[in-house]
N, C-alpha and C. Protein backbone atom coordinates (compact mmCIF):
# COMPACT_ATOMS: atom_id res chain seq x y z
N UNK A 1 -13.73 15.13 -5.73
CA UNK A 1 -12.54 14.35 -5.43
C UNK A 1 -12.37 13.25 -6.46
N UNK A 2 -11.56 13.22 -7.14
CA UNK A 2 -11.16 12.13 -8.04
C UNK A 2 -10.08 11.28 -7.56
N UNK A 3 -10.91 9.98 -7.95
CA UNK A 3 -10.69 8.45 -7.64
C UNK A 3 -9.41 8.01 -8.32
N UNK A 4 -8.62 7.44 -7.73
CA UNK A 4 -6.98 6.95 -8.77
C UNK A 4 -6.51 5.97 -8.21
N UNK A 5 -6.37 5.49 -8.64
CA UNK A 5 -5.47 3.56 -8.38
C UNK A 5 -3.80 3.91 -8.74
N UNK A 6 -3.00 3.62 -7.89
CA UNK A 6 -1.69 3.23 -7.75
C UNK A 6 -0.92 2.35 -7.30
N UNK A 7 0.04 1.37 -8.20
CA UNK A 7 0.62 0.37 -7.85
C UNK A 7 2.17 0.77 -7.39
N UNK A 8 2.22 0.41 -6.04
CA UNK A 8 3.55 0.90 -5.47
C UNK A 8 4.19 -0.56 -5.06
N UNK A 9 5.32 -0.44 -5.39
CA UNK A 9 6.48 -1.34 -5.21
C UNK A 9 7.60 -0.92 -4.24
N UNK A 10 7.54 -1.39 -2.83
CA UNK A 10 8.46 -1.58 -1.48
C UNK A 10 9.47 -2.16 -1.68
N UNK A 11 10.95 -1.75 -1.27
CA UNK A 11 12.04 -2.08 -0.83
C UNK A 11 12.42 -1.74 0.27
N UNK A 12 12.90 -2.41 1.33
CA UNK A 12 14.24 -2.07 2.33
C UNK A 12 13.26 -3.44 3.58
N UNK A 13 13.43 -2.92 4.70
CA UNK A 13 12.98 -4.25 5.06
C UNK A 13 11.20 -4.03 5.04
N UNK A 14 10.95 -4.63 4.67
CA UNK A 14 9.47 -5.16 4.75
C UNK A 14 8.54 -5.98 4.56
N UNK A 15 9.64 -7.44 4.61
CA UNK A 15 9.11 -8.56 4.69
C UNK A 15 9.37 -9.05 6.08
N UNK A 16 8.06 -9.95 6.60
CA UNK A 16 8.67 -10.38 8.24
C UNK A 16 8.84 -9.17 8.95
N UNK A 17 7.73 -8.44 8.87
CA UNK A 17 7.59 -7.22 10.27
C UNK A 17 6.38 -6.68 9.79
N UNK A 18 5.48 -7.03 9.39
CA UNK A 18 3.97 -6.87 9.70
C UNK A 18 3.26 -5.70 8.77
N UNK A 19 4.47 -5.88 7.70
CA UNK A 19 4.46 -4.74 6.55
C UNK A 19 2.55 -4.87 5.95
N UNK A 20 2.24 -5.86 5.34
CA UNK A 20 1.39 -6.53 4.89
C UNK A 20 0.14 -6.26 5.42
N UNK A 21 -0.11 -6.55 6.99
CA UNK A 21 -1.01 -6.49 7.52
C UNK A 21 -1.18 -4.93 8.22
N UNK A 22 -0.39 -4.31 8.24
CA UNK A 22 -0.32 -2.89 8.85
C UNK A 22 -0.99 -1.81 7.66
N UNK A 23 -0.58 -2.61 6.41
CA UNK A 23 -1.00 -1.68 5.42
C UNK A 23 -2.47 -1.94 5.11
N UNK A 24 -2.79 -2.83 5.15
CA UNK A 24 -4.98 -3.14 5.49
C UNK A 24 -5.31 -2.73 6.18
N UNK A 25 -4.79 -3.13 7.84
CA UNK A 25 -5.35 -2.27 8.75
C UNK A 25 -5.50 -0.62 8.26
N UNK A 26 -3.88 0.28 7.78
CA UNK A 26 -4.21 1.63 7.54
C UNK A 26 -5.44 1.64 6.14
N UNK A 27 -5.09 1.05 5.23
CA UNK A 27 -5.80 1.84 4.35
C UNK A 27 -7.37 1.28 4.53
N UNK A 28 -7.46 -0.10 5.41
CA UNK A 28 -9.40 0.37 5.89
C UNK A 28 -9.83 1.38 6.74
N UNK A 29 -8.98 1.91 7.44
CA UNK A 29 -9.11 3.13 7.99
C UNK A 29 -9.19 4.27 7.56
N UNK A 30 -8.71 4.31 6.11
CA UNK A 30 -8.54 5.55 5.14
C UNK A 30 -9.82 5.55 3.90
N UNK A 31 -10.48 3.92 4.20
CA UNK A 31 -11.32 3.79 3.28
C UNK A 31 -10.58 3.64 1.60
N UNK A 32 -9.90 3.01 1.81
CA UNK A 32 -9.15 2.79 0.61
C UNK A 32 -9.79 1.31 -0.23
N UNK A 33 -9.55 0.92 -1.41
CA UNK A 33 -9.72 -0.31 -1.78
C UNK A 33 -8.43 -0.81 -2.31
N UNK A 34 -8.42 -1.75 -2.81
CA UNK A 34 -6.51 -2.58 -3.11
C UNK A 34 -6.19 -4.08 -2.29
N UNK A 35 -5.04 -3.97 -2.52
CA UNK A 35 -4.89 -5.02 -2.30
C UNK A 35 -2.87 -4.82 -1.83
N UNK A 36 -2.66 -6.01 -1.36
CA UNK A 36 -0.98 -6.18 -0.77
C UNK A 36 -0.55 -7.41 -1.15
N UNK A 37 0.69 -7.68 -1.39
CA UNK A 37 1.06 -8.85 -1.15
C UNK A 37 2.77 -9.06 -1.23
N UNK A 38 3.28 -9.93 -0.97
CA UNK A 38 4.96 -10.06 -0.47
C UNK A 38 5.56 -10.45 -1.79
N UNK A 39 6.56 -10.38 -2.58
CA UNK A 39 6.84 -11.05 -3.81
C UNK A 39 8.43 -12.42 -3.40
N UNK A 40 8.59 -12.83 -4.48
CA UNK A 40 9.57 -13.68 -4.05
C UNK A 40 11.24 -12.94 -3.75
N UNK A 41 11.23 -11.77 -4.30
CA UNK A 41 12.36 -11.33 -4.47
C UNK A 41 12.72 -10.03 -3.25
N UNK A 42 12.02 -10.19 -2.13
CA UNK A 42 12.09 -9.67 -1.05
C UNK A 42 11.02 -8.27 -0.60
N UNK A 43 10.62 -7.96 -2.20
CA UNK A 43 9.49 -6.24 -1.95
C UNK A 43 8.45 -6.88 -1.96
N UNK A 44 7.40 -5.74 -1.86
CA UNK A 44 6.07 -6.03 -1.38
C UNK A 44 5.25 -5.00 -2.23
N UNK A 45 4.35 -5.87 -3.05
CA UNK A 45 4.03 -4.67 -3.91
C UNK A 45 2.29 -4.31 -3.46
N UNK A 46 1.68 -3.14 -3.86
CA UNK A 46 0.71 -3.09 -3.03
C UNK A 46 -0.41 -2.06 -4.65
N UNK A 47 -1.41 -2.43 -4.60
CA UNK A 47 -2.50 -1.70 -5.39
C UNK A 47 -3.52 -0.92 -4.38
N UNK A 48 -3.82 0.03 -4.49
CA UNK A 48 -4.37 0.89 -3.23
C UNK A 48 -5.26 2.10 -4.22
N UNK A 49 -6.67 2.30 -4.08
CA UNK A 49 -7.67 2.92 -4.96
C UNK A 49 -8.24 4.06 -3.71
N UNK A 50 -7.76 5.64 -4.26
CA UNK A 50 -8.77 6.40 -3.26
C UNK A 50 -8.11 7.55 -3.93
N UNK A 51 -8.26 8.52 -3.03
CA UNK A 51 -7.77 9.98 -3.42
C UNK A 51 -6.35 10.06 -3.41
N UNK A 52 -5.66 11.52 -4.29
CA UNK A 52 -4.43 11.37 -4.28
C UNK A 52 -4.07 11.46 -2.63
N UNK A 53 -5.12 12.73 -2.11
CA UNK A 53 -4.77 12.52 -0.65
C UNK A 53 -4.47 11.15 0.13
N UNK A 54 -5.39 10.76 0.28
CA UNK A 54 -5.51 9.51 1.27
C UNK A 54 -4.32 8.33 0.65
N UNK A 55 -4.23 8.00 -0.58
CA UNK A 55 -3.02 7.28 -1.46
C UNK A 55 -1.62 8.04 -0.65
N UNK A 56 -1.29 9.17 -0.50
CA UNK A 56 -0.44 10.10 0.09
C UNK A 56 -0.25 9.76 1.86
N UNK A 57 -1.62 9.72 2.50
CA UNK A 57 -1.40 9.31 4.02
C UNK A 57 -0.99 8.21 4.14
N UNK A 58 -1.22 7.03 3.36
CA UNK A 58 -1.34 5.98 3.47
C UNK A 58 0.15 6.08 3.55
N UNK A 59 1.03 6.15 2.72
CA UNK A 59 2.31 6.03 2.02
C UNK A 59 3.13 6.63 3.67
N UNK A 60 2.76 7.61 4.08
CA UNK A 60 3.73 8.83 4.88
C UNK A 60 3.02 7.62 6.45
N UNK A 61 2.28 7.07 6.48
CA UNK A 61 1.54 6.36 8.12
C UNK A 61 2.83 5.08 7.86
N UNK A 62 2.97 4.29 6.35
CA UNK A 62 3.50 3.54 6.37
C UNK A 62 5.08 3.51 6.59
N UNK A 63 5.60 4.85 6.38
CA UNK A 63 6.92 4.72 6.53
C UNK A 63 7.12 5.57 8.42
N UNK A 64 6.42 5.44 8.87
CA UNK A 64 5.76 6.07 10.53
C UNK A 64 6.31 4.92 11.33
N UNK A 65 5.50 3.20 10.57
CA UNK A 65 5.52 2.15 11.57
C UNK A 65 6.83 1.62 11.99
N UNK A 66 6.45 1.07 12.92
CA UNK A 66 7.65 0.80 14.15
C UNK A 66 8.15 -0.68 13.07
N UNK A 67 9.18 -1.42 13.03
CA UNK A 67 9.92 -2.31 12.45
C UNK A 67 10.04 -2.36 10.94
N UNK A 68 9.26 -1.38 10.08
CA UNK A 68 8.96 -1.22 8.55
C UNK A 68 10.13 -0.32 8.38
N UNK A 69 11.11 -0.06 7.66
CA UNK A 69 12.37 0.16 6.93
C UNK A 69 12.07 0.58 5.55
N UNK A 70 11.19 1.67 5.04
CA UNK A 70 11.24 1.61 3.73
C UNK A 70 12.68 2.43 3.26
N UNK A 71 13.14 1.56 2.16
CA UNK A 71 14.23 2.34 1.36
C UNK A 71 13.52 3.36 0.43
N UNK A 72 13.07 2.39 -0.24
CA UNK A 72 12.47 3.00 -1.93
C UNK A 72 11.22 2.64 -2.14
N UNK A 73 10.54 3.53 -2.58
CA UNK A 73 8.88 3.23 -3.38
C UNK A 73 9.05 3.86 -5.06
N UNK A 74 8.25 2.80 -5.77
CA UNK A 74 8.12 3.32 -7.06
C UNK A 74 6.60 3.15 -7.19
N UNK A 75 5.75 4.25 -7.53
CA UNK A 75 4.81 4.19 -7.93
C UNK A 75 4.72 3.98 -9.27
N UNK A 76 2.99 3.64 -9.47
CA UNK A 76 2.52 3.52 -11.17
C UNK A 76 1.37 4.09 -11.02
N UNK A 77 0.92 4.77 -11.56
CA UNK A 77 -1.11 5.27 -11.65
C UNK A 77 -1.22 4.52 -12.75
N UNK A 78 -2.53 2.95 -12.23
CA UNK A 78 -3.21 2.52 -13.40
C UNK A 78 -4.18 2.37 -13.30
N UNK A 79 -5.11 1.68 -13.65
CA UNK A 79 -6.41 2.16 -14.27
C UNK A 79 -7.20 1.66 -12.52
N UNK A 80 -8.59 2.04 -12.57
CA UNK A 80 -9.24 2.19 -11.11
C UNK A 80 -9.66 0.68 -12.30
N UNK A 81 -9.89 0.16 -10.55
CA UNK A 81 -11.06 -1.62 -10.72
C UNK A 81 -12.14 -1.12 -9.88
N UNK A 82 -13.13 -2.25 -10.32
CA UNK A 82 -14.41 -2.12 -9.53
C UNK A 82 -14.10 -3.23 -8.42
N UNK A 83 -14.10 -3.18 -6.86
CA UNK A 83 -13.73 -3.86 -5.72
C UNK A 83 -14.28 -3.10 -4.41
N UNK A 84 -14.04 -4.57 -3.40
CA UNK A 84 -14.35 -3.44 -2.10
C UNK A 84 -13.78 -3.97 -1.37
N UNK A 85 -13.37 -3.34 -0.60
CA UNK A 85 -12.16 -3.67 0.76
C UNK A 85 -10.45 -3.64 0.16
N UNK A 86 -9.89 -4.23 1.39
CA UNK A 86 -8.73 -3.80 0.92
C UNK A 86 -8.13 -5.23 1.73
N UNK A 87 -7.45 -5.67 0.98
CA UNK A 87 -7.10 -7.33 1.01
C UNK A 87 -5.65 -7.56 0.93
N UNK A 88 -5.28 -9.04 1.71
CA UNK A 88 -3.70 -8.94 1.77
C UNK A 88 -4.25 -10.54 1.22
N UNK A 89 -2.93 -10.61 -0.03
CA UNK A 89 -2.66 -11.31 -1.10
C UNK A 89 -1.16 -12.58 -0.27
């Protein structure tokens, strides 16, 4: 199984509805590493390190949750960090 880091960038509503914290809760559950955080300009951009699978559940659980509105995601594959856990910024 090969390891891949992707930086995804959220639009539609997902600030102020528990976008942030829903996505730690899933991806420690998925065993993911990364990180989240809210930007000033209303998206929420998120770094998330695991399989393409589990990078994939994560994404499809998040657009599942109850008050989260995703419009649009843009991914990036960049380089894997050395870290552990998965942290809201």
């Amino acid at each position: 199984m090969d390891i891949i880091r992707k930086q995804y960038t959220f639009t539609g509503r997902v600030q102020g509805v528990g976008f942030r914290y829903s996505a730690q809760y899933l991806a420690q559950g998925l065993g993911l590493t990364g990180w989240v955080k809210n930007e000033w300009d209303g998206t929420v951009v998120m770094e998330a390190q695991g399989t393409e699978e589990q990078l994939n559940q994560l994404i499809q659980m998040l657009k599942r949750r109850s008050f989260i509105r995703i419009e649009y995601v843009a991914e990036l594959i960049i380089p894997i960090q050395k870290e552990s856990g998965f942290h809201v910024r």
